[in-house]
N, C-alpha and C. Protein backbone atom coordinates (compact mmCIF):
# COMPACT_ATOMS: atom_id res chain seq x y z
N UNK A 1 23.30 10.70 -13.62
CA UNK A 1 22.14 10.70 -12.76
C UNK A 1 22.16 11.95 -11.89
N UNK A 2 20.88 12.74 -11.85
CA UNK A 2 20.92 13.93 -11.07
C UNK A 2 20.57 13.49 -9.60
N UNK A 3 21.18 14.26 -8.59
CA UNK A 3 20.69 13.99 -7.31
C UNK A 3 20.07 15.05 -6.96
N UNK A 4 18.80 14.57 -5.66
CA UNK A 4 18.24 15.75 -5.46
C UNK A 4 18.90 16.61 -4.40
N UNK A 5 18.16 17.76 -4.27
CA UNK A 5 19.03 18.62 -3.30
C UNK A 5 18.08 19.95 -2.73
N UNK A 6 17.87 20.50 -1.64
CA UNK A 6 17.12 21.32 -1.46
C UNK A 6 17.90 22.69 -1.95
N UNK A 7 16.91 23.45 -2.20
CA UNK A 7 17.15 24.87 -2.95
C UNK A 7 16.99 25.79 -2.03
N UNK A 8 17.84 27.05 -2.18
CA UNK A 8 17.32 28.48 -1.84
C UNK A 8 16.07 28.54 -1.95
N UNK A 9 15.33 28.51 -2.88
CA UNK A 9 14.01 28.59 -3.79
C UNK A 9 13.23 27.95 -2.41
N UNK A 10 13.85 26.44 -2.36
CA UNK A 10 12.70 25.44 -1.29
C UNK A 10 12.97 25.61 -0.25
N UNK A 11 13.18 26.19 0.54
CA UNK A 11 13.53 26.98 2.01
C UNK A 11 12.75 27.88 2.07
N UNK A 12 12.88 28.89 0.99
CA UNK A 12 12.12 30.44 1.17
C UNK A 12 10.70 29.52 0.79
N UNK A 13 10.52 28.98 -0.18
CA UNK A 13 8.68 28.18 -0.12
C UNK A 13 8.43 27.78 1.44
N UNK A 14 9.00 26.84 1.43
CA UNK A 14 8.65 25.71 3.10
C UNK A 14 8.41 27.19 4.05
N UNK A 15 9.20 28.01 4.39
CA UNK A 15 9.05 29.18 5.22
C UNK A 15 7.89 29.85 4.74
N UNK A 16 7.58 30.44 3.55
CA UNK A 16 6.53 30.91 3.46
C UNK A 16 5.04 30.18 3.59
N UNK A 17 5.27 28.84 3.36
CA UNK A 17 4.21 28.10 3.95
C UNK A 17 3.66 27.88 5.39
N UNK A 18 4.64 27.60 5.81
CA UNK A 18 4.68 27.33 7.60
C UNK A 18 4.42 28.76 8.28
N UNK A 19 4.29 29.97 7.40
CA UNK A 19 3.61 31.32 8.57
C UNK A 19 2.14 31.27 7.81
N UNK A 20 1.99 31.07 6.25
CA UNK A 20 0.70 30.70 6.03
C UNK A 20 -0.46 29.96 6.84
N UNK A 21 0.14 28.61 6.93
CA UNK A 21 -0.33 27.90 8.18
C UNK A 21 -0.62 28.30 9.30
N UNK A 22 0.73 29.07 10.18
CA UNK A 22 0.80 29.61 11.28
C UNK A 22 -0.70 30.53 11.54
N UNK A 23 -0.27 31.80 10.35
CA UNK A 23 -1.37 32.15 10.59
C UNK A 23 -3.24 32.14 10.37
N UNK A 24 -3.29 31.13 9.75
CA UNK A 24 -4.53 30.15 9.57
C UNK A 24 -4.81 29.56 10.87
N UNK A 25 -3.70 29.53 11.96
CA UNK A 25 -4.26 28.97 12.85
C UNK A 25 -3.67 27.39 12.70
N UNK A 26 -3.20 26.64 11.82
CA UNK A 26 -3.17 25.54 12.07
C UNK A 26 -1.56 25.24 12.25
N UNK A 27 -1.62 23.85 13.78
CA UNK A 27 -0.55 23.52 14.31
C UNK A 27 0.32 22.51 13.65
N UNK A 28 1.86 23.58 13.21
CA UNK A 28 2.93 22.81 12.28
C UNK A 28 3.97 21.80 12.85
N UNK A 29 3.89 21.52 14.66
CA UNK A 29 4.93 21.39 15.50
C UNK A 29 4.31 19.66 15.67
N UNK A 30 5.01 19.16 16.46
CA UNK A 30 4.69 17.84 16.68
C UNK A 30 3.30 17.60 17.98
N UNK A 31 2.35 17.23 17.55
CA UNK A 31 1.33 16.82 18.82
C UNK A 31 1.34 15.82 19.55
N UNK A 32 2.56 14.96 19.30
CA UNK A 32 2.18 13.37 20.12
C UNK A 32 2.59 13.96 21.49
N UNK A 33 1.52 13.08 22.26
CA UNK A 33 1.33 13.52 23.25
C UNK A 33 0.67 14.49 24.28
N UNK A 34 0.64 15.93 23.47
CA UNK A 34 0.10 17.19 23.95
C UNK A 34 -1.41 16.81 24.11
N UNK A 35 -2.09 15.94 23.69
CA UNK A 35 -3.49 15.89 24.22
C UNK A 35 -4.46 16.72 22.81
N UNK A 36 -3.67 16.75 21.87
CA UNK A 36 -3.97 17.96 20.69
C UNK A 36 -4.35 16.68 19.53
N UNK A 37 -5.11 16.74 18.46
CA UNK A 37 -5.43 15.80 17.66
C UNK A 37 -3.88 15.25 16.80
N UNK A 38 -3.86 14.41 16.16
CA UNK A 38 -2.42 14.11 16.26
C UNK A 38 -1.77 14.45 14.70
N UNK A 39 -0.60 15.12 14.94
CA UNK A 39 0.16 14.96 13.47
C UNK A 39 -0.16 14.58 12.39
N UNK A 40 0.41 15.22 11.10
CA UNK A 40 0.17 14.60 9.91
C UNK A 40 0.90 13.19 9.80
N UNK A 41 0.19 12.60 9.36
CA UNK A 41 0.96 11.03 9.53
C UNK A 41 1.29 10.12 7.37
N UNK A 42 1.90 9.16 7.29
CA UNK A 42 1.57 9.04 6.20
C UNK A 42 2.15 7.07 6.57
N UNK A 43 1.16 6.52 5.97
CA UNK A 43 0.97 5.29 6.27
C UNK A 43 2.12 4.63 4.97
N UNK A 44 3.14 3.54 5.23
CA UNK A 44 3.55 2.74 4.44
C UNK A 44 3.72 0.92 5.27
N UNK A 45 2.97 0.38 4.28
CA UNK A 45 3.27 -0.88 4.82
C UNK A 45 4.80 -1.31 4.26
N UNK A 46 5.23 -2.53 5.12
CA UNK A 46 6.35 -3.16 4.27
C UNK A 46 6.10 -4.21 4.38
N UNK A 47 6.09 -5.55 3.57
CA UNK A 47 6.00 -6.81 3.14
C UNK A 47 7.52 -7.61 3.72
N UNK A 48 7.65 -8.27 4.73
CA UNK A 48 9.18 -8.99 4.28
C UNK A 48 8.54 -10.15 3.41
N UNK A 49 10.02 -10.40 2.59
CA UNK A 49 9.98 -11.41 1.52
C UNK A 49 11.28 -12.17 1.04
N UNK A 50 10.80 -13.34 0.63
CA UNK A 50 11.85 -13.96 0.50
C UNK A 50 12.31 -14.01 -1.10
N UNK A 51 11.66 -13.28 -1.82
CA UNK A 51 11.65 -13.43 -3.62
C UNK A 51 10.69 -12.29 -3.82
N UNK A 52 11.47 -10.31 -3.37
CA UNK A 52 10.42 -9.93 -3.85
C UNK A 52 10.04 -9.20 -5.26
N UNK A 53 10.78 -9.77 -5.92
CA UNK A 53 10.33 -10.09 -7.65
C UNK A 53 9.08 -10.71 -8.19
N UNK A 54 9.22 -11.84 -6.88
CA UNK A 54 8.46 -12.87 -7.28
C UNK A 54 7.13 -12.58 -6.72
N UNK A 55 7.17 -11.58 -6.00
CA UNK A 55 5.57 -11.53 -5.17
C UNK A 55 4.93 -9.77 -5.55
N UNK A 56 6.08 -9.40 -5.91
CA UNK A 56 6.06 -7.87 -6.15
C UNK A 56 4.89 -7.63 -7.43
N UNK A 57 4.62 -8.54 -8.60
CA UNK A 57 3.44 -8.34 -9.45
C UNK A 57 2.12 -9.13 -8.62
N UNK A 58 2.32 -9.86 -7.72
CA UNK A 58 0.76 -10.09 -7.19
C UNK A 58 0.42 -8.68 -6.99
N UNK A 59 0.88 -8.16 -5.86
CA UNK A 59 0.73 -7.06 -4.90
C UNK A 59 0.25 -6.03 -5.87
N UNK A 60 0.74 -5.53 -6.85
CA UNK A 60 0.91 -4.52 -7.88
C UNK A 60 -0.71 -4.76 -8.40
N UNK A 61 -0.93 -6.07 -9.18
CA UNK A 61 -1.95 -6.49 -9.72
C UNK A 61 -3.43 -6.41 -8.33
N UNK A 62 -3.25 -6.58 -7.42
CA UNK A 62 -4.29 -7.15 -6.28
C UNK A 62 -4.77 -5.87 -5.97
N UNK A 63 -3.35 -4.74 -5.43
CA UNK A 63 -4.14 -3.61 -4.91
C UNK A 63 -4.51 -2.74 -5.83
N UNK A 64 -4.09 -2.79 -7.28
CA UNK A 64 -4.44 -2.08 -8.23
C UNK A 64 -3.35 -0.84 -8.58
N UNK A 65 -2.05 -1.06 -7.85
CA UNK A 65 -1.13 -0.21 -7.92
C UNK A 65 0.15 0.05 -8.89
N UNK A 66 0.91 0.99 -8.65
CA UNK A 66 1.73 0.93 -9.43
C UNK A 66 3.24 1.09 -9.27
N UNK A 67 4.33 1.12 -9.87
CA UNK A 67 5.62 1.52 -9.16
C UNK A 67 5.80 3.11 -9.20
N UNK A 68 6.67 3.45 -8.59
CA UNK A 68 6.66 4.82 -8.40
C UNK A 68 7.64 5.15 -9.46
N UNK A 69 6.83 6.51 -9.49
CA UNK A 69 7.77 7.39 -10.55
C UNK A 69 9.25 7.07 -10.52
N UNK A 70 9.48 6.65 -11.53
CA UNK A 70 11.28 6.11 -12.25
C UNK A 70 11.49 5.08 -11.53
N UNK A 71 10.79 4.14 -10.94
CA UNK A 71 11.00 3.13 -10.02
C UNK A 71 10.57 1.89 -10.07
N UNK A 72 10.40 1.65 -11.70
CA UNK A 72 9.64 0.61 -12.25
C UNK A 72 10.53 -1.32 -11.60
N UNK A 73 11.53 -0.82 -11.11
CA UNK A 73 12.17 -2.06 -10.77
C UNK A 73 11.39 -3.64 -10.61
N UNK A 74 11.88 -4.32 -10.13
CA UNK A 74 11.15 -5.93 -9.99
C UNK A 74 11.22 -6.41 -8.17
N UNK A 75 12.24 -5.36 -7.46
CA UNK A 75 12.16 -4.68 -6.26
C UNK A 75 11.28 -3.31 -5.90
N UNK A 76 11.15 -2.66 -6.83
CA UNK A 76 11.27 -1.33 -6.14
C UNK A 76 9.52 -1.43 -5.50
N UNK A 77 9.43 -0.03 -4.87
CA UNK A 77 8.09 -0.15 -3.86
C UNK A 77 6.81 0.40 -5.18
N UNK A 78 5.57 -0.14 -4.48
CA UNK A 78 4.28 0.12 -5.41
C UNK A 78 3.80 1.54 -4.69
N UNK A 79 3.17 2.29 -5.44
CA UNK A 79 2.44 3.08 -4.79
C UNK A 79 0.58 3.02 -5.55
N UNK A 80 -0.11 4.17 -4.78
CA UNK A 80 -1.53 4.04 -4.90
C UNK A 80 -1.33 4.91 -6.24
N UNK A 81 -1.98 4.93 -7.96
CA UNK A 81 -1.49 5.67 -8.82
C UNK A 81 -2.99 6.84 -8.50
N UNK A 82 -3.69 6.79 -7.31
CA UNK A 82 -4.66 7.71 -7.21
C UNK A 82 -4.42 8.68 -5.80
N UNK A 83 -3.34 8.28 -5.14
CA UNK A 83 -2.88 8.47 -3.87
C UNK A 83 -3.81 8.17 -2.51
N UNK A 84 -4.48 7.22 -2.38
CA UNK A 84 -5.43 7.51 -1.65
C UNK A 84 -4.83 5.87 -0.54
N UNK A 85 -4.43 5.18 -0.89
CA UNK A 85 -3.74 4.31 -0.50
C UNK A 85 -2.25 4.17 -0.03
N UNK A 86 -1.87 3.99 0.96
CA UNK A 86 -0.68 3.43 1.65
C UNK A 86 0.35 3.25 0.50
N UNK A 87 1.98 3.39 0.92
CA UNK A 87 2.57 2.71 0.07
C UNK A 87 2.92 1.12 0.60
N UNK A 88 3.50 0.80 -0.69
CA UNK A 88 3.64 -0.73 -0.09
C UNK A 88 5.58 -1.26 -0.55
N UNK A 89 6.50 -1.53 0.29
CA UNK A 89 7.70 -1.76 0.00
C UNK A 89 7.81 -3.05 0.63
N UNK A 90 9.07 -3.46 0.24
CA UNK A 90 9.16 -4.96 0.43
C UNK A 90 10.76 -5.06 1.11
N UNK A 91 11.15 -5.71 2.37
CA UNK A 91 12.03 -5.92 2.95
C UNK A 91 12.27 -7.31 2.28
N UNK A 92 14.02 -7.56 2.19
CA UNK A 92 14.58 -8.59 1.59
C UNK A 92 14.63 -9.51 3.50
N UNK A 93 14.13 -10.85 3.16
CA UNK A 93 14.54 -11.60 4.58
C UNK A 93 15.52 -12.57 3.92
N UNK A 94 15.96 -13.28 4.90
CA UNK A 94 17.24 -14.16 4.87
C UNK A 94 16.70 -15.07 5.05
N UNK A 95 15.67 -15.80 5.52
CA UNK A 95 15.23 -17.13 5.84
C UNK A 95 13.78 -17.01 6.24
N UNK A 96 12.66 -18.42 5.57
CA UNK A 96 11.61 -18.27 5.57
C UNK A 96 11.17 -18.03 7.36
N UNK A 97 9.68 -17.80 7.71
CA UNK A 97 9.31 -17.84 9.14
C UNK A 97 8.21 -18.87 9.29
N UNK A 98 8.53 -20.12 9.53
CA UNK A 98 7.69 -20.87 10.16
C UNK A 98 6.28 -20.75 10.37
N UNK A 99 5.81 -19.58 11.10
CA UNK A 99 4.39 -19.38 11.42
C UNK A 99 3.92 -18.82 10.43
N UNK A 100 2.33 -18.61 10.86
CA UNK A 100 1.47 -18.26 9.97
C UNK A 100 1.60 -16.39 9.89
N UNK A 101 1.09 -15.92 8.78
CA UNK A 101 1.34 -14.30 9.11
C UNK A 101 0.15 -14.11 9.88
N UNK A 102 0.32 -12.99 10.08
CA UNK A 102 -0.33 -12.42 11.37
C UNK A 102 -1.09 -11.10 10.87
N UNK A 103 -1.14 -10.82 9.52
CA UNK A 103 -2.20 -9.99 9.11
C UNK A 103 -2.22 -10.39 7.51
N UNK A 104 -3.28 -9.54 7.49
CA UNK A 104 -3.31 -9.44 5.36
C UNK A 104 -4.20 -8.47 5.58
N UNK A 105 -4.65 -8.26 4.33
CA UNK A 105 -5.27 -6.71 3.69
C UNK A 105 -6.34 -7.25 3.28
N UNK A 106 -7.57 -6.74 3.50
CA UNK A 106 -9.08 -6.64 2.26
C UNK A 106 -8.54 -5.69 1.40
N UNK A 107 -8.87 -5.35 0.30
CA UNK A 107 -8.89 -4.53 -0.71
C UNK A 107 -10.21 -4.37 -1.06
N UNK A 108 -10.78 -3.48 -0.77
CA UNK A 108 -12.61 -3.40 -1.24
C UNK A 108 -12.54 -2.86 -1.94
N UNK A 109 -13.43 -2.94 -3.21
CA UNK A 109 -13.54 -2.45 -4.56
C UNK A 109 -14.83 -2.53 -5.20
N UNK A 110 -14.90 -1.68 -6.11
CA UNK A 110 -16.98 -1.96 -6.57
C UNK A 110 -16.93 -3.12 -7.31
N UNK A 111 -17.95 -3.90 -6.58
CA UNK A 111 -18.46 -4.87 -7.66
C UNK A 111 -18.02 -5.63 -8.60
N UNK A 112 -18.02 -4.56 -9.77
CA UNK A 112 -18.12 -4.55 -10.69
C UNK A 112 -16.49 -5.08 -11.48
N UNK A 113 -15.68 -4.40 -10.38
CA UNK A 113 -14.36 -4.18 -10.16
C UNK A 113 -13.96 -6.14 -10.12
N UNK A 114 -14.14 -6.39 -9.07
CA UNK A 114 -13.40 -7.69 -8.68
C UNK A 114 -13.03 -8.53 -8.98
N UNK A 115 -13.93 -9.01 -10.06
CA UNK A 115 -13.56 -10.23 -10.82
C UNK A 115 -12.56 -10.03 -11.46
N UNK A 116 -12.18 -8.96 -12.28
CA UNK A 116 -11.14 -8.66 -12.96
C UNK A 116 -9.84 -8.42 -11.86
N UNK A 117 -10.33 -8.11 -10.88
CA UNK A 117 -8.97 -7.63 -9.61
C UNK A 117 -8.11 -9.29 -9.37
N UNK A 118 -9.28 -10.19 -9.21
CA UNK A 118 -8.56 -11.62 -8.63
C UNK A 118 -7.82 -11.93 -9.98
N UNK A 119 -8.54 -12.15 -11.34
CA UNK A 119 -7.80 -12.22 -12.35
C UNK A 119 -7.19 -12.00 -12.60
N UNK A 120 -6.28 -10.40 -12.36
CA UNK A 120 -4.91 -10.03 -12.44
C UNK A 120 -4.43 -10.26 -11.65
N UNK A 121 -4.70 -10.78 -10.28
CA UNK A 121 -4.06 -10.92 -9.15
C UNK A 121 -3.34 -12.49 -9.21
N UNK A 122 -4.20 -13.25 -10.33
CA UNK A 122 -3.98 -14.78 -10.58
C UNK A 122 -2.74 -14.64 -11.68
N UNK A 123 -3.42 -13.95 -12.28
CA UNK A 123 -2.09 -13.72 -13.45
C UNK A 123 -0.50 -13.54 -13.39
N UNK A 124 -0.68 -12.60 -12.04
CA UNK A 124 0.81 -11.96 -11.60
C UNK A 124 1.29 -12.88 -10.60
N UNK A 125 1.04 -14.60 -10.30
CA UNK A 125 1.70 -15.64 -9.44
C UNK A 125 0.73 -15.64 -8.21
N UNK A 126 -0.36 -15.23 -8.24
CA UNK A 126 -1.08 -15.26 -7.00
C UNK A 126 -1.65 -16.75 -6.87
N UNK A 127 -2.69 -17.21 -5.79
CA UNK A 127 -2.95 -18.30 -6.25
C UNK A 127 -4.77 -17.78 -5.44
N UNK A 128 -5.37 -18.57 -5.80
CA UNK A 128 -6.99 -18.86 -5.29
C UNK A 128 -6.72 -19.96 -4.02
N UNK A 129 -7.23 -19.04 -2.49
CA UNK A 129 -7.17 -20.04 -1.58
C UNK A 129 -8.57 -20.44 -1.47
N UNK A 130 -9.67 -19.04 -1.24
CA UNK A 130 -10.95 -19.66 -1.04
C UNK A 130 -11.96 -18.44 -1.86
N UNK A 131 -13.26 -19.05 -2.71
CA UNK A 131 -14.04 -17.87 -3.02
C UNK A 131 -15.88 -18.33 -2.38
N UNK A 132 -15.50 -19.42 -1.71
CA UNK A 132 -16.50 -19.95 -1.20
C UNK A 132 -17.25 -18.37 -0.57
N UNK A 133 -16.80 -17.45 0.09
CA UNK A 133 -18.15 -16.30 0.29
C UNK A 133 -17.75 -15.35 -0.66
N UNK A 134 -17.19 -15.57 -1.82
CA UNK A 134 -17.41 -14.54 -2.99
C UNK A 134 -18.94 -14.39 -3.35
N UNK A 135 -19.45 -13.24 -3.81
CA UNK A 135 -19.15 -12.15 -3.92
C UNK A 135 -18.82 -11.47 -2.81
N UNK A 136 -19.09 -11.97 -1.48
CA UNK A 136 -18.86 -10.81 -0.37
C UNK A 136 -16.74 -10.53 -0.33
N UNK A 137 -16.34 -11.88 -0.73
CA UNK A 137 -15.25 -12.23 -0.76
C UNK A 137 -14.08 -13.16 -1.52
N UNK A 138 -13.04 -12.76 -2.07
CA UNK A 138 -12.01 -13.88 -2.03
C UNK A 138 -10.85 -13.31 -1.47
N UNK A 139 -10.60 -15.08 -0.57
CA UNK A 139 -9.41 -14.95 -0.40
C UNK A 139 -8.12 -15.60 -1.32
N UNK A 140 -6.99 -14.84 -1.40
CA UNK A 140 -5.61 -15.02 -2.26
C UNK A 140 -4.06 -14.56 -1.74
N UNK A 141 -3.57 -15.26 -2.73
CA UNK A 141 -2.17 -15.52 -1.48
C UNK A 141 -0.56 -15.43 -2.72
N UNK A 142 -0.40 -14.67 -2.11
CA UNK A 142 1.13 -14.52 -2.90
C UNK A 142 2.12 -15.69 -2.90
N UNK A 143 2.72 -16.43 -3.88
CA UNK A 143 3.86 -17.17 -4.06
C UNK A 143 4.30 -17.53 -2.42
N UNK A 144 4.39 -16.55 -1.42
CA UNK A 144 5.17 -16.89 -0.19
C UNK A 144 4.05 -16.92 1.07
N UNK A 145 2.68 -17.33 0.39
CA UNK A 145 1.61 -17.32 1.13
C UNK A 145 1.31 -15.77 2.33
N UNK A 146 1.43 -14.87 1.71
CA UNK A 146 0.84 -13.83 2.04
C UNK A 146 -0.61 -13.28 1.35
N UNK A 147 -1.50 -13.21 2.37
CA UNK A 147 -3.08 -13.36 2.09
C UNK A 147 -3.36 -12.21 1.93
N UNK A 148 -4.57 -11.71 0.86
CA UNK A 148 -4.58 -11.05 1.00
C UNK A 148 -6.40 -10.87 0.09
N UNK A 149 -7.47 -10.43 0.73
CA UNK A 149 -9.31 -10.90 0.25
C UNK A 149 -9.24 -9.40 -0.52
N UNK A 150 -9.30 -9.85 -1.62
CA UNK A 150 -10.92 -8.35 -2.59
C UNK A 150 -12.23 -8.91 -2.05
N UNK A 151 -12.72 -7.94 -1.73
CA UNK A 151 -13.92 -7.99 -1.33
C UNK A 151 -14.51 -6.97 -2.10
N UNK A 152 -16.36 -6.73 -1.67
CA UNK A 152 -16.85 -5.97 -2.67
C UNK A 152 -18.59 -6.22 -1.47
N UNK A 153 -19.21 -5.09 -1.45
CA UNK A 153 -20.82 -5.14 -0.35
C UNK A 153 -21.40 -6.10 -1.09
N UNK A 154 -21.17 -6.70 -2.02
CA UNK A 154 -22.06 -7.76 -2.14
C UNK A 154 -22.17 -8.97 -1.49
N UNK A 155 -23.40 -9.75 -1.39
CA UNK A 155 -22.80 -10.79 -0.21
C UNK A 155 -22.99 -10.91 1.31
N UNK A 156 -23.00 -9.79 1.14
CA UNK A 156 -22.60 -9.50 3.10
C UNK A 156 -23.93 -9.84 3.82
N UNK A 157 -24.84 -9.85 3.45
CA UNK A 157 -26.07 -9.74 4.08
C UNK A 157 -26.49 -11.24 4.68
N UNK A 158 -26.15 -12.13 4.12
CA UNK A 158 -26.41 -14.06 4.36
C UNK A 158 -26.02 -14.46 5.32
C-alpha cells in the first residue's frame, strides 16, 4: 500500500498558487473574525450510529451518493459523485440515545427524480414513515430511525 506524502513538486505548486491569488487580490489567510467575508469552508456531516453497515446503504441510496474513491467499505464515508453536496461519515456509538434526533436532511430533487430516490432508499433498509404530503414530500428513516424527506416543488402550493 502506497502512502501519501507531499512533494517538492507540491510545495513549489501550493507556493506558486498562493502569489497567484495574492496577486489577484484574493485573501489566502484566515478571516474569522476580521469583519472580512469568511473563509473557504467545506461542509461534512457525521451520522453517529449504532450499525453503520447497516444504515450506510440507506444514506448512499437516499442522497444519491457514493463511496469515495478506493473507499468502497460497508463503513467507509459517502461522498456527492457530482461534488456539489456535503460529505457524509458515520461515527461508531457505544450505546443507543433515548431521545428523538434533533435534525434530518430534505434532499430536493426534480420530480421526476423521486419516486425512484424513495425506492432505492426502501431497498437499501430504509423504511416509509409518512408520504401523506408526497409529492411535495416523503418522509423516511434509516434502520436506527434517522429521518430523512425527498422532496421535490411539487405539492407545495395546497
Amino acid at each position: 500500500m502506497e502512502h501519501a506524502a507531499v512533494t517538492t513538486l507540491d510545495v513549489e505548486l501550493a507556493l506558486r498558487i498562493s502569489a497567484t491569488a495574492d496577486r489577484s487580490g484574493f485573501v489566502t489567510g484566515p478571516e474569522i473574525g476580521t469583519g472580512a467575508a469568511r473563509s473557504v469552508q467545506v461542509l461534512e456531516i457525521a451520522l453517529d450510529a449504532l450499525d453503520i453497515a447497516g444504515i450506510r446503504p440507506f444514506w448512499r441510496a437516499v442522497l444519491g451518493y457514493t463511496g469515495e474513491a478506493g473507499a468502497e467499505g460497508p463503513e467507509d464515508p459517502l461522498v456527492d459523485p457530482v461534488g456539489q453536496g456535503p460529505a457524509i461519515w458515520f461515527q461508531q456509538m457505544d450505546e443507543p440515545r433515548p431521545q428523538r434526533n434533533r435534525i434530518h436532511f430534505d434532499i430536493c430533487v426534480p420530480h421526476d427524480e423521486a419516486s425512484r430516490r424513495v425506492e432505492m432508499a426502501l431497498a437499501a433498509g430504509g423504511r416509509l414513515v409518512s408520504a401523506t404530503r408526497a409529492p411535495a414530500f416523503w418522509v423516511l428513516a434509516d434502520l436506527e430511525g434517522n429521518e430523512a424527506c425527498v422532496t421535490t416543488w411539487q405539492g407545495r402550493d395546497g
